[in-house]
C-alpha atoms as a PDB file:
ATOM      1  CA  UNK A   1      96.511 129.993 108.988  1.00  0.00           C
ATOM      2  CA  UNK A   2      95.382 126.283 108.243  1.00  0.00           C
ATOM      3  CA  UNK A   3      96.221 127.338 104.251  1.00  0.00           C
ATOM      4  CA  UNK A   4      99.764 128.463 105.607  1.00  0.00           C
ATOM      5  CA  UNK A   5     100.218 125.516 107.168  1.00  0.00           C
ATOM      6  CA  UNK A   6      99.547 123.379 104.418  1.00  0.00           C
ATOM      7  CA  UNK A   7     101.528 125.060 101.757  1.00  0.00           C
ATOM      8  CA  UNK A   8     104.583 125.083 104.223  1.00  0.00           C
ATOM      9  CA  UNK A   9     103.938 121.469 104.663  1.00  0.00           C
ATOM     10  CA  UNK A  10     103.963 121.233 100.651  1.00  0.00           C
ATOM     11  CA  UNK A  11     107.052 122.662 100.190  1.00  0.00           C
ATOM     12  CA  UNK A  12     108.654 120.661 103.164  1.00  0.00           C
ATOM     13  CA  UNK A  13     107.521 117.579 101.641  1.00  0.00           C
ATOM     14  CA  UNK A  14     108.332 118.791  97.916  1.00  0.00           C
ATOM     15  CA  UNK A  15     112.449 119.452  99.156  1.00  0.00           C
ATOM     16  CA  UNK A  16     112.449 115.771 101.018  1.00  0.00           C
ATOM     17  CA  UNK A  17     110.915 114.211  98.324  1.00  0.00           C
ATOM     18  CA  UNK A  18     114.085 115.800  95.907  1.00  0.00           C
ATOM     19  CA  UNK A  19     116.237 115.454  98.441  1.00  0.00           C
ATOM     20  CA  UNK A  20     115.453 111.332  98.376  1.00  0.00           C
ATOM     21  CA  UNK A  21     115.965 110.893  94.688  1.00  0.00           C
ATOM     22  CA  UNK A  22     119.004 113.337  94.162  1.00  0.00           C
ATOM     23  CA  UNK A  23     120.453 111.940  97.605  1.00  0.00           C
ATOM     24  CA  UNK A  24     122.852 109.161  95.641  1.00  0.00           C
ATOM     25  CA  UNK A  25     124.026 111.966  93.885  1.00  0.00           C
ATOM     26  CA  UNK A  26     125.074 114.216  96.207  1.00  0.00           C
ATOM     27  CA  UNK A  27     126.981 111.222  97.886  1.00  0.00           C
ATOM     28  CA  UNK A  28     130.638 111.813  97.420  1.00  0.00           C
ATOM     29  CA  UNK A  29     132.892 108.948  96.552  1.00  0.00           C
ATOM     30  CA  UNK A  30     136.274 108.882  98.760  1.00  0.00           C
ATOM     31  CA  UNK A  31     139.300 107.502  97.681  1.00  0.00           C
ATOM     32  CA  UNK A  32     139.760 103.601  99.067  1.00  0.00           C
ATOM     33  CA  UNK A  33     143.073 101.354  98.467  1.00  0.00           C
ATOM     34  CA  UNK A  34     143.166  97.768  98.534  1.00  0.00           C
ATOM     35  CA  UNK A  35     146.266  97.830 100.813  1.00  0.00           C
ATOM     36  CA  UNK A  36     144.048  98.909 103.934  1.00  0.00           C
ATOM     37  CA  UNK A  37     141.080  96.485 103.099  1.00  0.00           C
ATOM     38  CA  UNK A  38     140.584  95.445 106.365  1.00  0.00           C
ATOM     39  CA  UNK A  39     140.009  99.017 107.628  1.00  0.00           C
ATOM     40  CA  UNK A  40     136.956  99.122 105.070  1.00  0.00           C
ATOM     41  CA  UNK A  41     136.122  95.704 103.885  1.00  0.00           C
ATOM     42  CA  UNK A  42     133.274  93.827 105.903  1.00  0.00           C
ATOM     43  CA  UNK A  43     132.024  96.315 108.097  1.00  0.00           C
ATOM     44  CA  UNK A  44     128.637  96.549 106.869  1.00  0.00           C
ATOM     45  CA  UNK A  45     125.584  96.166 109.347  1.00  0.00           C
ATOM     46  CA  UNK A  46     125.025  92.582 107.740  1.00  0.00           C
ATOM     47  CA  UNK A  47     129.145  91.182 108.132  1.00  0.00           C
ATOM     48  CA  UNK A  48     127.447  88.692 110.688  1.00  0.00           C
ATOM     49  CA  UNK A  49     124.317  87.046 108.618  1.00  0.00           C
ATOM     50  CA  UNK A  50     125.123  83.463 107.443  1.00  0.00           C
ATOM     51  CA  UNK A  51     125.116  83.377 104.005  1.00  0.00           C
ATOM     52  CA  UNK A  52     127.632  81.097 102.150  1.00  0.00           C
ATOM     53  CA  UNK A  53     128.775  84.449  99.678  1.00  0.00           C
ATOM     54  CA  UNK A  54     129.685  86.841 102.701  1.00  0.00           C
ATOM     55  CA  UNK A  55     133.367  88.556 101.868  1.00  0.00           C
ATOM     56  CA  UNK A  56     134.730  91.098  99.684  1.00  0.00           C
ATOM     57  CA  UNK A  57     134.950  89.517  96.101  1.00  0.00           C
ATOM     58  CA  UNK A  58     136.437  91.595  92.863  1.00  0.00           C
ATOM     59  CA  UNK A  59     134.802  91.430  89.680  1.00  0.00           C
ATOM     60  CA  UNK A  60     136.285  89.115  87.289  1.00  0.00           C
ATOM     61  CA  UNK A  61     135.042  89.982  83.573  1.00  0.00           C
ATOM     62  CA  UNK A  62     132.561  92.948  84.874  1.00  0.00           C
ATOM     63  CA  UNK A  63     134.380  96.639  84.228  1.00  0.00           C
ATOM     64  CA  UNK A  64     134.709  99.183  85.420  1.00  0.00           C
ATOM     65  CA  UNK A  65     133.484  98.178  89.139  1.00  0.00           C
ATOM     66  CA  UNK A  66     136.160  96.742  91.176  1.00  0.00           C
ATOM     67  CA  UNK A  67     134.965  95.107  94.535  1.00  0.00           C
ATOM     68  CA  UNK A  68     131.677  94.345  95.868  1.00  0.00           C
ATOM     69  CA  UNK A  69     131.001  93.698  99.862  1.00  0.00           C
ATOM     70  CA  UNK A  70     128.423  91.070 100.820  1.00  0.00           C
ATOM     71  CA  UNK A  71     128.937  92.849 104.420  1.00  0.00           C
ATOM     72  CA  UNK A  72     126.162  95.298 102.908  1.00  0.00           C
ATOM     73  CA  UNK A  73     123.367  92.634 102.511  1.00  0.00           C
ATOM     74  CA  UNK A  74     119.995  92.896 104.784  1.00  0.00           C
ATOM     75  CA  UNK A  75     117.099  91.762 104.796  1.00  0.00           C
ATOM     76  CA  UNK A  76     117.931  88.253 105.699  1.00  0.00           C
ATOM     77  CA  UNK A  77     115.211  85.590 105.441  1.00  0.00           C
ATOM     78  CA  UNK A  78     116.690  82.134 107.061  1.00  0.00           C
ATOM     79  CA  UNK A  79     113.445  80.379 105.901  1.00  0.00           C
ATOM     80  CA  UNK A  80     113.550  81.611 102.116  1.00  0.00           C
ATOM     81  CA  UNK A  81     117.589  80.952 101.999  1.00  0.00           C
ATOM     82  CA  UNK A  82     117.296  84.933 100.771  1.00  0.00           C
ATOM     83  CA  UNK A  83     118.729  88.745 101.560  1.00  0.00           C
ATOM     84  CA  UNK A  84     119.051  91.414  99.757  1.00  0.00           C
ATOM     85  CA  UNK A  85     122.030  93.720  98.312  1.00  0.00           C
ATOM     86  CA  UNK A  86     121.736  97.389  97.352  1.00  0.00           C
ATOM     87  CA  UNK A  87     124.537  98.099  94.496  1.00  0.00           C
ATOM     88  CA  UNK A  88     125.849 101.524  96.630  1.00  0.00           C
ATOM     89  CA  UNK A  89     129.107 103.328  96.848  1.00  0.00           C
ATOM     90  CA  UNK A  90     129.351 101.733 100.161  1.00  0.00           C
ATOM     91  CA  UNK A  91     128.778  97.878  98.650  1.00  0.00           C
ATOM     92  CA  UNK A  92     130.705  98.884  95.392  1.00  0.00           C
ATOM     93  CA  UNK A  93     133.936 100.198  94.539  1.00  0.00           C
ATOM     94  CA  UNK A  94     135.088 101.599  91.076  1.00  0.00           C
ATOM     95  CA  UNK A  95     137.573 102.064  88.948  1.00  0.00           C
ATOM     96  CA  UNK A  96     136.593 106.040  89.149  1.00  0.00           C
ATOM     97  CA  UNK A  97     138.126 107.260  86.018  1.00  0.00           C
ATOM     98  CA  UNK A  98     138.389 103.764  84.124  1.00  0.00           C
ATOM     99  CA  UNK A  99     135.671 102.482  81.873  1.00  0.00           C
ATOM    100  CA  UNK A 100     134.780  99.207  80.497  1.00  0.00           C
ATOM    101  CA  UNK A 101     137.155 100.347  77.396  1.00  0.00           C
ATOM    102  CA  UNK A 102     140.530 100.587  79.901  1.00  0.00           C
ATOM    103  CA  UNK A 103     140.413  96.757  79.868  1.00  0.00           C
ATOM    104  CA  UNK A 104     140.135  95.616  76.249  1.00  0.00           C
ATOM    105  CA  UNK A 105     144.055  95.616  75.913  1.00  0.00           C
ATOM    106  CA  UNK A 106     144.254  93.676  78.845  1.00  0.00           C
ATOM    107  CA  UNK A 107     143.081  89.991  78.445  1.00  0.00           C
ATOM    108  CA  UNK A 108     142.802  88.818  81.837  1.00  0.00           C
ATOM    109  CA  UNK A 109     141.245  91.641  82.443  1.00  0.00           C
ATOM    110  CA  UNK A 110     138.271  92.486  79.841  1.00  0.00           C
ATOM    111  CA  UNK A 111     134.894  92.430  79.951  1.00  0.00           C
ATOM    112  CA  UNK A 112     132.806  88.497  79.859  1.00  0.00           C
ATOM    113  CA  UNK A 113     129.538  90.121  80.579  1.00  0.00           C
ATOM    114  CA  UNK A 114     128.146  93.579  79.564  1.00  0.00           C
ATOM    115  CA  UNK A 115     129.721  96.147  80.636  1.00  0.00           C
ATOM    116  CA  UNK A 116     129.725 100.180  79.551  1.00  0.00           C
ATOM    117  CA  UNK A 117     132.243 100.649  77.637  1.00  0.00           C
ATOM    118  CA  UNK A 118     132.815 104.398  77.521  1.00  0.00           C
ATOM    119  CA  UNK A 119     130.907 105.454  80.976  1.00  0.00           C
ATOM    120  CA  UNK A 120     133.518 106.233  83.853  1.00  0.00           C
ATOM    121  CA  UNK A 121     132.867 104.267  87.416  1.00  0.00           C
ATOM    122  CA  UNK A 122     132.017 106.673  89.180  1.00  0.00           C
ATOM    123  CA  UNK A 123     129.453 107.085  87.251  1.00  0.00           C
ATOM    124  CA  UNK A 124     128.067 103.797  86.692  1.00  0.00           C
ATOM    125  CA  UNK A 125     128.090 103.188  90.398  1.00  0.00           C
ATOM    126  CA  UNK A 126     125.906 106.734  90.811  1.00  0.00           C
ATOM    127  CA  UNK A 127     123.435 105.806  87.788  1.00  0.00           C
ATOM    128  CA  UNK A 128     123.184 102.492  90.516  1.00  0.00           C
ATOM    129  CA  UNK A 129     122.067 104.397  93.314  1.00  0.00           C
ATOM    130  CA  UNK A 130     120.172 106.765  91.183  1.00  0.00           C
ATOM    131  CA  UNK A 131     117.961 103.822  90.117  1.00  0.00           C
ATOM    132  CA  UNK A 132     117.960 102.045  93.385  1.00  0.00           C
ATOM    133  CA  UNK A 133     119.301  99.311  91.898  1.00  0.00           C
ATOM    134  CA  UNK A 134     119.280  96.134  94.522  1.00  0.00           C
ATOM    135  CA  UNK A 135     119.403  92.236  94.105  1.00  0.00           C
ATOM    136  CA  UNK A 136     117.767  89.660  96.098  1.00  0.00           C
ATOM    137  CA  UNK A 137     120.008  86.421  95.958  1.00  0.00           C
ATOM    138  CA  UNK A 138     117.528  83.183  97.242  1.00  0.00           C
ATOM    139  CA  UNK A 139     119.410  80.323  97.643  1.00  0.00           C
ATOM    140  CA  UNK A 140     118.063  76.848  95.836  1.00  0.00           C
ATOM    141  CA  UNK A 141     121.379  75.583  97.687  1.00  0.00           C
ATOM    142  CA  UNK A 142     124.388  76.003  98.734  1.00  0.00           C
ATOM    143  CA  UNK A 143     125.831  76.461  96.073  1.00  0.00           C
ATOM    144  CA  UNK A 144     122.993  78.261  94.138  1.00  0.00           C
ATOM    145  CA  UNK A 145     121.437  81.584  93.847  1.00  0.00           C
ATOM    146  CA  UNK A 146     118.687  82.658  91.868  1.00  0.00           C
ATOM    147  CA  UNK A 147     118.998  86.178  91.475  1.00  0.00           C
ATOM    148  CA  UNK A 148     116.015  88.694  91.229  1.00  0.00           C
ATOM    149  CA  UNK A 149     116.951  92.455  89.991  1.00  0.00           C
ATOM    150  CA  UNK A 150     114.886  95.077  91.120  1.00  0.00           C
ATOM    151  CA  UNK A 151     115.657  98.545  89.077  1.00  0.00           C
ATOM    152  CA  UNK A 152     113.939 102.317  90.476  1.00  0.00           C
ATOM    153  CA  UNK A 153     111.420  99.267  92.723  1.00  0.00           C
ATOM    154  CA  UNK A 154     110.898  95.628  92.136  1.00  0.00           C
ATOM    155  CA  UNK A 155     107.112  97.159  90.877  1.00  0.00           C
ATOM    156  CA  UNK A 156     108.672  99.103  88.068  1.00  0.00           C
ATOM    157  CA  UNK A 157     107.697  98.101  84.849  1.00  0.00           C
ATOM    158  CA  UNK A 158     111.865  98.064  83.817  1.00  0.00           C
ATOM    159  CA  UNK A 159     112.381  95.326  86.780  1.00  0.00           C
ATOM    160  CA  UNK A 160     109.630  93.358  85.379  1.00  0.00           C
ATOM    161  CA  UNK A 161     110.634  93.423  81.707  1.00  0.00           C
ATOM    162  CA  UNK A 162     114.447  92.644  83.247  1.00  0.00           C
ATOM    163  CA  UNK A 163     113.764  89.545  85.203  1.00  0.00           C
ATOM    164  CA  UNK A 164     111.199  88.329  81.987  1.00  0.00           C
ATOM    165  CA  UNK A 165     113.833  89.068  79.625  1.00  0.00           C
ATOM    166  CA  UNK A 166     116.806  87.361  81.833  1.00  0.00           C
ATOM    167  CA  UNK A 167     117.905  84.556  83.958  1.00  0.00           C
ATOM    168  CA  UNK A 168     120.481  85.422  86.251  1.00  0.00           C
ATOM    169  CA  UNK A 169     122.142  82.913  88.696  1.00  0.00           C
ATOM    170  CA  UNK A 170     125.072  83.527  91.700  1.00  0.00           C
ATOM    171  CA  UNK A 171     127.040  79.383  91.600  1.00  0.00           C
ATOM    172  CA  UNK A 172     130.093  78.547  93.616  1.00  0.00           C
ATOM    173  CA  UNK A 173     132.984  77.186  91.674  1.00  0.00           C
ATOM    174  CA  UNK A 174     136.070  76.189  93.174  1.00  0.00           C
ATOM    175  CA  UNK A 175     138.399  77.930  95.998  1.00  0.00           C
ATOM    176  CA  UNK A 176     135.875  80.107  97.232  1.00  0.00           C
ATOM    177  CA  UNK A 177     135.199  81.685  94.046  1.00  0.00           C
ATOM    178  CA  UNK A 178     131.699  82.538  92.588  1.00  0.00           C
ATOM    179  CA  UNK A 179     130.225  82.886  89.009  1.00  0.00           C
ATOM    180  CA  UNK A 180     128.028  85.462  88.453  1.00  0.00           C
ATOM    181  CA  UNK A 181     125.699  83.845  85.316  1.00  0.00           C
ATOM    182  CA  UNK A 182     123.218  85.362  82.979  1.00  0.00           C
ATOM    183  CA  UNK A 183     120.830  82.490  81.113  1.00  0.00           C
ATOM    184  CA  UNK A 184     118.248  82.873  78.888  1.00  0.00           C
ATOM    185  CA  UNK A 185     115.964  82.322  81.600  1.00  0.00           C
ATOM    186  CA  UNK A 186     115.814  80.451  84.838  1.00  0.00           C
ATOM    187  CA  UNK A 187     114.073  78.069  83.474  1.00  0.00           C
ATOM    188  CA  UNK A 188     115.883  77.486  79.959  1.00  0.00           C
ATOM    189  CA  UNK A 189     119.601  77.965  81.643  1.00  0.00           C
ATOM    190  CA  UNK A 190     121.212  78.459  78.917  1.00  0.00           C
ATOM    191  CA  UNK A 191     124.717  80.438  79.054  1.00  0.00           C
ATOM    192  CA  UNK A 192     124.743  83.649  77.527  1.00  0.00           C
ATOM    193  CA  UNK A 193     127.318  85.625  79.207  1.00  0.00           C
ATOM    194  CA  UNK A 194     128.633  86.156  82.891  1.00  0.00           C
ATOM    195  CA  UNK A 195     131.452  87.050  85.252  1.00  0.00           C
ATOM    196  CA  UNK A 196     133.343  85.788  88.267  1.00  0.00           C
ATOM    197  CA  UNK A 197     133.937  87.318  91.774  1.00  0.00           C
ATOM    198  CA  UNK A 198     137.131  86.399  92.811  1.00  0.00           C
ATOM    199  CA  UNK A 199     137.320  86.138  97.164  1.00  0.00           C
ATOM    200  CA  UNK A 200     139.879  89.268  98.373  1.00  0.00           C
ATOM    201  CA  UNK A 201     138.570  89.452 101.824  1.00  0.00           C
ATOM    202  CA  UNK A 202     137.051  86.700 103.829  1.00  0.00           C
ATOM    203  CA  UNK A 203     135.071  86.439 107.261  1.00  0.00           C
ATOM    204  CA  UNK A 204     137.738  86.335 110.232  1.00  0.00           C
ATOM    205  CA  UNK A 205     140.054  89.028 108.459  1.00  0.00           C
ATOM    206  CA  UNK A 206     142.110  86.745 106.040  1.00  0.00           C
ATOM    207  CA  UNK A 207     143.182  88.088 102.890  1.00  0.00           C
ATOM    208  CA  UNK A 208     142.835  85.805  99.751  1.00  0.00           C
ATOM    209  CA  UNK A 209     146.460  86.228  98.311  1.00  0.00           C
ATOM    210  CA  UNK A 210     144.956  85.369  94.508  1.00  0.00           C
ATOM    211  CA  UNK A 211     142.228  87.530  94.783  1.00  0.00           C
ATOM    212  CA  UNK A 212     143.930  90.617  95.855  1.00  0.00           C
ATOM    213  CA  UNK A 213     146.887  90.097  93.343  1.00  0.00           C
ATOM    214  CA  UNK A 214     144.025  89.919  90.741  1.00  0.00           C
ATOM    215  CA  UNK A 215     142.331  92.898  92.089  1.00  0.00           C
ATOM    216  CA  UNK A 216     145.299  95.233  92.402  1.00  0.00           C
ATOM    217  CA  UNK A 217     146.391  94.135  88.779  1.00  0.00           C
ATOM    218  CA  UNK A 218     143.279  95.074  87.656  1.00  0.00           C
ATOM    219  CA  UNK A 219     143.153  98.646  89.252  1.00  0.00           C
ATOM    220  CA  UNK A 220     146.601  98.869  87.496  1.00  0.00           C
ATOM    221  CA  UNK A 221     145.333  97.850  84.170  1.00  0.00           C
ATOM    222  CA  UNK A 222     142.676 100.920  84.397  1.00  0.00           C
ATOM    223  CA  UNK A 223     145.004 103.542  85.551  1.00  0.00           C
ATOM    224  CA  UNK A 224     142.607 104.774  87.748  1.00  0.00           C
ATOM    225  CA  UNK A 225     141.333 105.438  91.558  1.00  0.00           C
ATOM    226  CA  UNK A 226     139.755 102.831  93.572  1.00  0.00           C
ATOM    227  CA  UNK A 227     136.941 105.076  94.823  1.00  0.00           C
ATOM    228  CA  UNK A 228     133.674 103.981  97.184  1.00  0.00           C
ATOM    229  CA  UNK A 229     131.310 105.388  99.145  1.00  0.00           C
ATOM    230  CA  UNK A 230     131.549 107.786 102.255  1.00  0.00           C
ATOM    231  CA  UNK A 231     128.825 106.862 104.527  1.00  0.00           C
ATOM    232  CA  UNK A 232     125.750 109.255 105.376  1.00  0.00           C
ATOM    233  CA  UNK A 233     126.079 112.601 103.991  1.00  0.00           C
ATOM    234  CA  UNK A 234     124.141 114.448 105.959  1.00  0.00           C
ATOM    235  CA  UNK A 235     125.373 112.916 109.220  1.00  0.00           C
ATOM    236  CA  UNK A 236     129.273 113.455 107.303  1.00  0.00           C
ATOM    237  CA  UNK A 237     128.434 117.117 106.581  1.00  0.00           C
ATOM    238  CA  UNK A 238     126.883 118.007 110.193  1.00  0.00           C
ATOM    239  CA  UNK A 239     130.240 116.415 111.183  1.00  0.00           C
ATOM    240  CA  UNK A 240     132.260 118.270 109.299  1.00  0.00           C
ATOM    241  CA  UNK A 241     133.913 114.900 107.504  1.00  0.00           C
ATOM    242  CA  UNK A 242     133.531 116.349 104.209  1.00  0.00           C
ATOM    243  CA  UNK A 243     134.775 119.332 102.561  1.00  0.00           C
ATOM    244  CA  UNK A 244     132.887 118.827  99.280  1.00  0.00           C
ATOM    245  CA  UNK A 245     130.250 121.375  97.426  1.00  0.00           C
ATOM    246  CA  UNK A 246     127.189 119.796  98.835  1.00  0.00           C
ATOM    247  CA  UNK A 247     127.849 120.081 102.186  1.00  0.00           C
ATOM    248  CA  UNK A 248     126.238 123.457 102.677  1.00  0.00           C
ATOM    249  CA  UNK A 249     123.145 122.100 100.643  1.00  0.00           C
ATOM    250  CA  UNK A 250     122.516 119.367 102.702  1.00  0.00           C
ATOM    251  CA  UNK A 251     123.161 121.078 105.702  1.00  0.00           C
ATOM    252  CA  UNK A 252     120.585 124.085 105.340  1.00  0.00           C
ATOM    253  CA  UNK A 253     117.781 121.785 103.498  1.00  0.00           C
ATOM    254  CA  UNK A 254     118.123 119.456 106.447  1.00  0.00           C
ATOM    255  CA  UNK A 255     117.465 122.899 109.101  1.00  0.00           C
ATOM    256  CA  UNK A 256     115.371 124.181 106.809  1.00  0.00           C
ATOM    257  CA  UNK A 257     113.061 120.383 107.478  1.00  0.00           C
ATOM    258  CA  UNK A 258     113.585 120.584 110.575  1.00  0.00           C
ATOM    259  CA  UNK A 259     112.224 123.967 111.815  1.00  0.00           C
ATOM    260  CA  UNK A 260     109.414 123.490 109.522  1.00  0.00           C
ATOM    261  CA  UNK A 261     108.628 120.233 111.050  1.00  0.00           C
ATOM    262  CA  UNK A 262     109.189 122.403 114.498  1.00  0.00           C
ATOM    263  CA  UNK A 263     106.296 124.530 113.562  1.00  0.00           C
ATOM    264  CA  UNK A 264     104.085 122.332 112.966  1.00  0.00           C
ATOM    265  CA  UNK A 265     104.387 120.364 115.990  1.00  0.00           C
ATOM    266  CA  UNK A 266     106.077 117.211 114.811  1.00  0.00           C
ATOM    267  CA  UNK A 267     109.645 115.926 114.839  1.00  0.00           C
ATOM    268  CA  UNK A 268     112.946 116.431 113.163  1.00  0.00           C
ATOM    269  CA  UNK A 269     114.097 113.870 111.110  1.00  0.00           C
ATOM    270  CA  UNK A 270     116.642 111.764 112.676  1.00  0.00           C
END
């Protein structure tokens, strides 16, 4: 009986350990559109911490991601000037079909910092979850950031080599925008490459007239979907949100954890 028990409980923690690194995924990207930003934009669980950045910015000179939301960030430390942002379907839109390639006709438009050329957004932005990709910004000021990259953990040998390799800043230029800078290091700052992120949607619901006409010319100039994330897709499936292949996956791995967790006398995952 006790070997029973312990293979079930191998095979239970085998299927959640898949399910945790597949889970990004199996997360299905829903059509978004600019016109109803304030229906999506800045509803994230951090839309109240005070950090100078928070808003919903477009990439300027980045491809093919369209918009990121600073309403995403956690992990706030007032006493560091720091937080955290996860690059996610639900802090990133895309272009879904464009690539970096859509915009080299289009001047104001193309690439300033690497970007993949020939990879569609929707799959850049999974590749992102896939390697838990996440940035801490700590603020030397105001107007400052020093950014620290953290790719499949901030322990992994390919974060290290990243951050040794590259200096990466977050500075505030004028009319709320924000450049996005890559140096040779932080402490030899010189420019190698960047981007901007240009303010769309701002804190108190007020749409940056600039930033949107920039952002909507942009999803123009890649003929393709402005696509983000769908929230939790377990909790979508159970729901009945989603109509998509996964859902009957996810819904009989997650029974399938929970009885077994019912046998042996613990709790179903939440």
């Amino acid at each position: 009986a006790v070997e029973l028990a312990m293979e079930r409980a191998q095979r239970i923690l085998g299927v959640a350990l898949l399910a945790y690194i597949l889970y990004p995924l199996l997360l299905p990207l829903q059509p978004r559109s600019l016109d109803d930003i304030k229906t999506w934009g800045l509803k994230g669980p951090g839309k109240d911490l005070p950090i100078p950045c928070m808003g919903v910015y477009v990439f300027a000179g980045l491809n093919p991601v369209m918009t990121v939301d600073m309403s995403h960030a956690y992990g706030y430390d007032p006493k560091a000037k720091s937080f955290w942002l996860d690059f996610t379907p639900q802090s990133v839109t895309v272009a879904a079909n464009g690539t970096g390639a859509s915009f080299d006709g289009h001047p104001k438009f193309k690439s300033t910092s690497p970007s993949p050329a020939y990879l569609p957004g929707w799959y850049v932005i999974k590749q992102f979850s896939l390697l838990r990709y996440r940035v801490q910004f700590r603020f030397e000021s105001d107007s400052v950031a020093v950014i620290k990259s953290c790719i499949a953990g901030c322990w992994s040998p390919l974060s290290w080599a990243y951050n040794k390799a590259l200096g990466e800043t977050l500075e505030r230029r004028f009319g709320g925008v924000w450049a996005r800078e890559n140096y040779v290091s932080l402490a030899n700052r010189t420019r190698l490459s960047g981007y901007q992120l240009l303010p769309v949607l701002l804190p108190g619901g007020k749409v940056n007239a600039k930033g949107m006409a920039y952002a909507a010319g942009k999803l123009a100039a890649s003929g393709a979907q402005l696509k983000g994330g769908a929230g939790p897709l377990m909790r979508a499936c159970a729901r009945g949100e989603l109509a998509v292949a996964p859902c009957p996956l996810v819904v009989y791995a997650a029974g399938k954890l929970a009885a077994g967790a019912q046998r042996m006398g613990g709790a179903a995952p939440a």
